[in-house]
N, C-alpha and C. Protein backbone atom coordinates (compact mmCIF):
# COMPACT_ATOMS: atom_id res chain seq x y z
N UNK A 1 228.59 134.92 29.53
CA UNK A 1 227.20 134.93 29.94
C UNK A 1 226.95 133.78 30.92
N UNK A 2 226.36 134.12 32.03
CA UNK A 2 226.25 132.94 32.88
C UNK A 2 224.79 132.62 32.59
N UNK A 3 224.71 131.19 32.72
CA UNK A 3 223.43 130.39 32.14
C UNK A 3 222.98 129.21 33.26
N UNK A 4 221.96 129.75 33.35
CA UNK A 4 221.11 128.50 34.66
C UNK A 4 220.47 127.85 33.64
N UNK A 5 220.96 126.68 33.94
CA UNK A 5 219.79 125.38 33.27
C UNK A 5 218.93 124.43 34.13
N UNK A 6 217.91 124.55 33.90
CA UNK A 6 216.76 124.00 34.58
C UNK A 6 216.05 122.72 33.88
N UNK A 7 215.68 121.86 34.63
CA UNK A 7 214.82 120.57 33.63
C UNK A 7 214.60 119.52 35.47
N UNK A 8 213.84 118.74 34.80
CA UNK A 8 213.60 117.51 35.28
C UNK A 8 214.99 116.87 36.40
N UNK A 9 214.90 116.61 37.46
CA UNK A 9 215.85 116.29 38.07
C UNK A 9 214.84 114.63 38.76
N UNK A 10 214.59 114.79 39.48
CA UNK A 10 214.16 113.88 40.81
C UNK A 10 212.64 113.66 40.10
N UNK A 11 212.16 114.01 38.98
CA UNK A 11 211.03 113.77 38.48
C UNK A 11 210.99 113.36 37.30
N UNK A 12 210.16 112.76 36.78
CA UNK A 12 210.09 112.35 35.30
C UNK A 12 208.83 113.17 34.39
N UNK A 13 208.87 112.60 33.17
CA UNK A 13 208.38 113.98 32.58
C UNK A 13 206.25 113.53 32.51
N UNK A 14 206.23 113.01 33.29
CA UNK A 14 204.66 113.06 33.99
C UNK A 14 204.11 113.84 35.08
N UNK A 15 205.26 114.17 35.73
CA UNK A 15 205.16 115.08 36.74
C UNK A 15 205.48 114.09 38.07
N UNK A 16 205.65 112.97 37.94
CA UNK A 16 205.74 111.79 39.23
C UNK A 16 207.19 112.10 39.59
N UNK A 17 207.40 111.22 41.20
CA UNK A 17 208.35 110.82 41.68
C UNK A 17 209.15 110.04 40.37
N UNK A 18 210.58 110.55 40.23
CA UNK A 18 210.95 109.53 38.91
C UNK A 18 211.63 107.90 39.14
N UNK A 19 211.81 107.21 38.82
CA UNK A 19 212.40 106.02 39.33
C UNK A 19 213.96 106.14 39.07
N UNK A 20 214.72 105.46 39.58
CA UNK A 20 216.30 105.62 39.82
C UNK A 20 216.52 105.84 38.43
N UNK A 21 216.79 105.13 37.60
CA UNK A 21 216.49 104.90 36.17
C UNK A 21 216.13 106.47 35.26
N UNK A 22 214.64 106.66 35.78
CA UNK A 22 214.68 107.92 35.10
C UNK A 22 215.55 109.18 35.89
N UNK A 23 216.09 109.14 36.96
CA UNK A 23 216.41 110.09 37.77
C UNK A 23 218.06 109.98 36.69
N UNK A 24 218.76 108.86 37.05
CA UNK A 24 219.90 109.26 36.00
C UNK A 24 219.74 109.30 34.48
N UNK A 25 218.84 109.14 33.95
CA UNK A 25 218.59 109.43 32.71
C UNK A 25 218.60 111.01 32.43
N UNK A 26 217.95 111.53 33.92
CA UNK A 26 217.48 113.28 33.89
C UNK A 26 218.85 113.90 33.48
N UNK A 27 219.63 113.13 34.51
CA UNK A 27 220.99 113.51 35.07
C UNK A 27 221.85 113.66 33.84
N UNK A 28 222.10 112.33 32.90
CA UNK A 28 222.86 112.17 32.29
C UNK A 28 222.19 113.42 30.79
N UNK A 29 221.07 113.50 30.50
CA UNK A 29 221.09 114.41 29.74
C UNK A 29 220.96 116.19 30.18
N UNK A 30 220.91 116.28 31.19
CA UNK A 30 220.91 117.81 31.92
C UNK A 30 222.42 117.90 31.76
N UNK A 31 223.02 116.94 32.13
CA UNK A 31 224.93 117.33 32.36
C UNK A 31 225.42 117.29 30.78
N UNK A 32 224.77 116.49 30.16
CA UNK A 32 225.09 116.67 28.67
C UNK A 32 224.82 117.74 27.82
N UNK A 33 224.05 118.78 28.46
CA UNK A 33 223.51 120.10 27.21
C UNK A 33 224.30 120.78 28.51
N UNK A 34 224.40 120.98 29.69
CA UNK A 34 225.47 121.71 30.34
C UNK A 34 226.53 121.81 29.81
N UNK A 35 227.79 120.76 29.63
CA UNK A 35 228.59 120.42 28.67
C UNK A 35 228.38 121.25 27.66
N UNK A 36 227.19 120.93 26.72
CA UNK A 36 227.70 121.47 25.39
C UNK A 36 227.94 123.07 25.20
N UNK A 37 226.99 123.78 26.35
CA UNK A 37 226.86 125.10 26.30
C UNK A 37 228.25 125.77 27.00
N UNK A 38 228.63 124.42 27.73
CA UNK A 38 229.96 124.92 28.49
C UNK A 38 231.32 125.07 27.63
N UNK A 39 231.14 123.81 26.80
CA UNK A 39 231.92 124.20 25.05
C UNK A 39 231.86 125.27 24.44
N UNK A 40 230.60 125.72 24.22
CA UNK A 40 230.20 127.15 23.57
C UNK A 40 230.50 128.26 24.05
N UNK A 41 231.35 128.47 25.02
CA UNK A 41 231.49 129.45 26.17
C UNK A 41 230.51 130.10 26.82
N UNK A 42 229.74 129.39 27.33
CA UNK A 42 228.84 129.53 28.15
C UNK A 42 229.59 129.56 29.33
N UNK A 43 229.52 129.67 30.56
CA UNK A 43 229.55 129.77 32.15
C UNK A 43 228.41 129.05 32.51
N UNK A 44 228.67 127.76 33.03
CA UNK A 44 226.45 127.29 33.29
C UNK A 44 226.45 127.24 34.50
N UNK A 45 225.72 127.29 34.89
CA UNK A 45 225.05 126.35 36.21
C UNK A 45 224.68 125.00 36.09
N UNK A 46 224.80 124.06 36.53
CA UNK A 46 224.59 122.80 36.28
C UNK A 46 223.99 121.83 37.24
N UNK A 47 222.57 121.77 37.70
CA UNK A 47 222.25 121.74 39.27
C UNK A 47 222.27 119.79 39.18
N UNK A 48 222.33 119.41 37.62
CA UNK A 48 222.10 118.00 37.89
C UNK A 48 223.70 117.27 38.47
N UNK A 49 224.68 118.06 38.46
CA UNK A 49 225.89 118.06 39.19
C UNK A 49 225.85 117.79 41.06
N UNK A 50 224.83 118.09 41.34
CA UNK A 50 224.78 117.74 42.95
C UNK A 50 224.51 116.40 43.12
N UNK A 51 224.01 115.49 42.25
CA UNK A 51 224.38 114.11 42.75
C UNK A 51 225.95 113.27 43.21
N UNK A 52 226.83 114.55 42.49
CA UNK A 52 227.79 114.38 42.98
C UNK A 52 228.21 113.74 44.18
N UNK A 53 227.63 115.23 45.19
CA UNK A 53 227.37 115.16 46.83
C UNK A 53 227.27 113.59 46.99
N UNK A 54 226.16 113.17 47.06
CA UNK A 54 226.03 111.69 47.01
C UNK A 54 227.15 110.45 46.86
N UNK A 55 227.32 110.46 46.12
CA UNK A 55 229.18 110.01 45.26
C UNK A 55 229.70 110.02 46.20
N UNK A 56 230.51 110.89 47.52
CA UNK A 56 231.07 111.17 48.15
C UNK A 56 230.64 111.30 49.58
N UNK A 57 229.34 110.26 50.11
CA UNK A 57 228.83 110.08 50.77
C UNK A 57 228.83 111.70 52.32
N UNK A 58 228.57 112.82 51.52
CA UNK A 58 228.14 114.21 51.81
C UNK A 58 226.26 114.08 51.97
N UNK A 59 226.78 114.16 53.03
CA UNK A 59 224.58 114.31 53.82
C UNK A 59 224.61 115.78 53.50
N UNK A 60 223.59 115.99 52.51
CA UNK A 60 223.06 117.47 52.31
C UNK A 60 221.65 117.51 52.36
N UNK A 61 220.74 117.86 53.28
CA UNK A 61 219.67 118.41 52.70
C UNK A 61 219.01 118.78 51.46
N UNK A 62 217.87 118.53 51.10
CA UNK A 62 217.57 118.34 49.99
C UNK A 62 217.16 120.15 49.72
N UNK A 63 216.60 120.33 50.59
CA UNK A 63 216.39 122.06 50.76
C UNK A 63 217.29 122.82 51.06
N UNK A 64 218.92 122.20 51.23
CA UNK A 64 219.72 123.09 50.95
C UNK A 64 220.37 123.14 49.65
N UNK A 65 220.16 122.03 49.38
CA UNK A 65 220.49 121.95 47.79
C UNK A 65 220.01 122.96 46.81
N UNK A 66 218.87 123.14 47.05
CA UNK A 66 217.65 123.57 46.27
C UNK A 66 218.27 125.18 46.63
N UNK A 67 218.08 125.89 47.72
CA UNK A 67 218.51 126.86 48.10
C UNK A 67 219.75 127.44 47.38
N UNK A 68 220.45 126.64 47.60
CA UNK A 68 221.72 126.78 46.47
C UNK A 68 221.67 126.90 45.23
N UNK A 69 220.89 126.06 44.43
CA UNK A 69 220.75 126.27 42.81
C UNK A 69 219.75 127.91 42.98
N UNK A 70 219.28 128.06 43.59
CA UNK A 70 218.19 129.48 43.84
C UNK A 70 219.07 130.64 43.66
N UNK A 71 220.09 130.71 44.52
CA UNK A 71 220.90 131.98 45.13
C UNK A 71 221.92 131.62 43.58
N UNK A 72 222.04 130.58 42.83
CA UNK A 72 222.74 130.91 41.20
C UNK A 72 221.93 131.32 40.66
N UNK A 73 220.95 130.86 40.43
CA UNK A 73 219.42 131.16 39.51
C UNK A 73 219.23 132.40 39.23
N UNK A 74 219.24 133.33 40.67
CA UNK A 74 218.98 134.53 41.18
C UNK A 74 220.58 136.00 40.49
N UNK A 75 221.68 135.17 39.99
CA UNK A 75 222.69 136.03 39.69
C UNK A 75 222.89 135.09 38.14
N UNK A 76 221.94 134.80 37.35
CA UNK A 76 222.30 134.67 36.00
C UNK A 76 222.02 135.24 35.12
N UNK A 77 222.71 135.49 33.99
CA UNK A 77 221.77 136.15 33.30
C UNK A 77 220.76 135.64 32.32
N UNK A 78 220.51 134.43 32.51
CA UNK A 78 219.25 134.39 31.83
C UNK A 78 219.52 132.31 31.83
N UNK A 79 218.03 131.70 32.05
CA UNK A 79 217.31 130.60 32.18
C UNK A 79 217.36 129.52 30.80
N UNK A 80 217.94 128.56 30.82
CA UNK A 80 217.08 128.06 29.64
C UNK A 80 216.85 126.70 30.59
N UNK A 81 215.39 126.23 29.96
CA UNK A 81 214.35 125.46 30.38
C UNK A 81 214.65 124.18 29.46
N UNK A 82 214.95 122.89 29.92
CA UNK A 82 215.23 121.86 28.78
C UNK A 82 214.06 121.10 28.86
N UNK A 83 213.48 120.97 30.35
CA UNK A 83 211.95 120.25 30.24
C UNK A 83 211.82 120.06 31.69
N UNK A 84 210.45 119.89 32.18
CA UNK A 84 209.95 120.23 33.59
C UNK A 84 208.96 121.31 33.74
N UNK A 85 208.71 122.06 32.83
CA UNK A 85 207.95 123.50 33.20
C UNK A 85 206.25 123.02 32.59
N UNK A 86 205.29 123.46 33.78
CA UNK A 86 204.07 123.05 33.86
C UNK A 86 204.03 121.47 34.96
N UNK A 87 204.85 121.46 35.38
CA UNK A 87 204.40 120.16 36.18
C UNK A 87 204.16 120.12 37.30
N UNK A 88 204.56 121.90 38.11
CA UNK A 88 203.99 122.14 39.12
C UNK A 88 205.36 121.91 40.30
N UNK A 89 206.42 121.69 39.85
CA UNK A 89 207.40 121.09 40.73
C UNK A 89 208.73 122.06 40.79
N UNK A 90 209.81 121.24 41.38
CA UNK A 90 210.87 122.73 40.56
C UNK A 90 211.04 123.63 39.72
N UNK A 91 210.92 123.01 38.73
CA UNK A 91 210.86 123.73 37.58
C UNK A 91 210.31 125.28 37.45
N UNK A 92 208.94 124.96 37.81
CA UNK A 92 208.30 126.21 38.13
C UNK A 92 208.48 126.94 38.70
N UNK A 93 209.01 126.51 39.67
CA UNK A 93 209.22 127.52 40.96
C UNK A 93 210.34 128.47 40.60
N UNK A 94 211.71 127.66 39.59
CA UNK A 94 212.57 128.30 39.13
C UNK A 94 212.52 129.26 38.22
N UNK A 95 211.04 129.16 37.52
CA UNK A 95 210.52 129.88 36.40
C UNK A 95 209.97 130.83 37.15
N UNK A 96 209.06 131.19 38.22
CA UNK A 96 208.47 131.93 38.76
C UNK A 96 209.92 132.84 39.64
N UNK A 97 210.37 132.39 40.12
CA UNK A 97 211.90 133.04 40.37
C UNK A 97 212.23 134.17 39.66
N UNK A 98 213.02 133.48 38.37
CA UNK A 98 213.53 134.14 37.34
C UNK A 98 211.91 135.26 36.90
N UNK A 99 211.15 135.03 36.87
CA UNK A 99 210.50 135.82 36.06
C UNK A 99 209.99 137.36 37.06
N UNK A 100 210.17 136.70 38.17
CA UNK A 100 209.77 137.86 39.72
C UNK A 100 210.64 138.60 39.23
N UNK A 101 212.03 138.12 39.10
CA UNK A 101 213.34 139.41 38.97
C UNK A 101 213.71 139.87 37.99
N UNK A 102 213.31 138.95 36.93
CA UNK A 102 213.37 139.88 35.54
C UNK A 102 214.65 139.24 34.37
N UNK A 103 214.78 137.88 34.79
CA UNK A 103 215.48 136.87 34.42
C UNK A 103 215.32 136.62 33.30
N UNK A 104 215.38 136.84 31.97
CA UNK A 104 215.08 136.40 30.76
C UNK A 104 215.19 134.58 30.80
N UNK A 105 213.95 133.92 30.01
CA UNK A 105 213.97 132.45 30.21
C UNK A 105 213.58 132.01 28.90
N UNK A 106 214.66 131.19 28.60
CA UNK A 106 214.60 130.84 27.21
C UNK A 106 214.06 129.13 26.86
N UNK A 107 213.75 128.42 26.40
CA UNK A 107 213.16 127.02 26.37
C UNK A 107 213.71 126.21 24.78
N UNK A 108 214.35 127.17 23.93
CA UNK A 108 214.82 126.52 23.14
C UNK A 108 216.47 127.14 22.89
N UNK A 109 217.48 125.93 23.00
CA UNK A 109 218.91 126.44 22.49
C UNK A 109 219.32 127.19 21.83
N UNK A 110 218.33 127.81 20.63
CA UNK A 110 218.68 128.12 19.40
C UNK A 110 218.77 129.35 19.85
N UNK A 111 217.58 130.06 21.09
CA UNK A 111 217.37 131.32 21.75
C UNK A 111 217.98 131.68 21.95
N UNK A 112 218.94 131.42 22.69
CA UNK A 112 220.00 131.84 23.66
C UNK A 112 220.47 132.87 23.08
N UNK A 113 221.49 134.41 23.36
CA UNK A 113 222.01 134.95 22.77
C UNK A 113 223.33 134.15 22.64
N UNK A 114 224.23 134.40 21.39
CA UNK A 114 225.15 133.63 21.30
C UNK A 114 226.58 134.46 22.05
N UNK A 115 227.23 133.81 23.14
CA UNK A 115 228.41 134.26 23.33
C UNK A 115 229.30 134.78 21.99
C-alpha cells in the first residue's frame, strides 16, 4: 500500500512561519512515523526527506518541491495526516487534493488498513 504522509513541515503547529528549531523538530518526527510505517510494510512517501536536497547544497525551488510531493500524493492510495490540517497552509491543500480525487485520508495510525 503506498502511503502519503502529510504534517507540519516549514510551519509550526500555530499556523506561523516555524523557527529552525521547530522546522527540524517537524522533520525529525515526520521521518520518524515514516520509518515506522516503512517497518510495517508500508511504501511511504516521506516529503520531510527533501531537506535532504539542502544537505547537498541542490537549489530546488520551493514550488517544485511541493509539485513533486503533489504528483505522489495524487498516485497513493490513501493520506494519513499527523498534524497541520486547519491551518490553512499545505496541509490543506494536500487534503483538498486527496479529497478532489477520491483519496481516502486517514488522521489516526490505528486507521490505516493494515498491510
Amino acid at each position: 500500500m503506498r502511503l502519503y504522509v502529510a504534517g507540519n513541515y516549514s510551519t509550526n503547529a500555530q499556523g506561523n512561519k516555524a523557527t529552525k528549531e521547530e522546522t527540524y523538530s517537524n522533520i525529525e518526527i515526520g521521518t520518524s512515523i515514516c520509518a515506522g510505517l516503512i517497518d510495517n510494510g508500508y511504501a511511504v512517501f516521506c516529503p520531510w526527506l527533501d531537506h535532504q536536497f539542502e544537505s547537498f547544497n541542490i537549489d530546488l525551488e520551493t514550488s517544485k518541491l511541493r509539485a513533486n510531493s503533489i504528483e505522489w500524493l495524487k498516485c497513493s492510495d490513501c493520506v494519513l495526516v499527523i498534524s497541520g490540517q486547519g491551518l490553512g497552509q499545505g496541509v490543506d491543500k494536500e487534503i483538498e487534493i486527496a479529497n478532489e480525487i477520491g483519496i481516502p485520508i486517514y488522521y489516526n495510525l490505528f486507521d490505516i488498513p493494515k498491510v
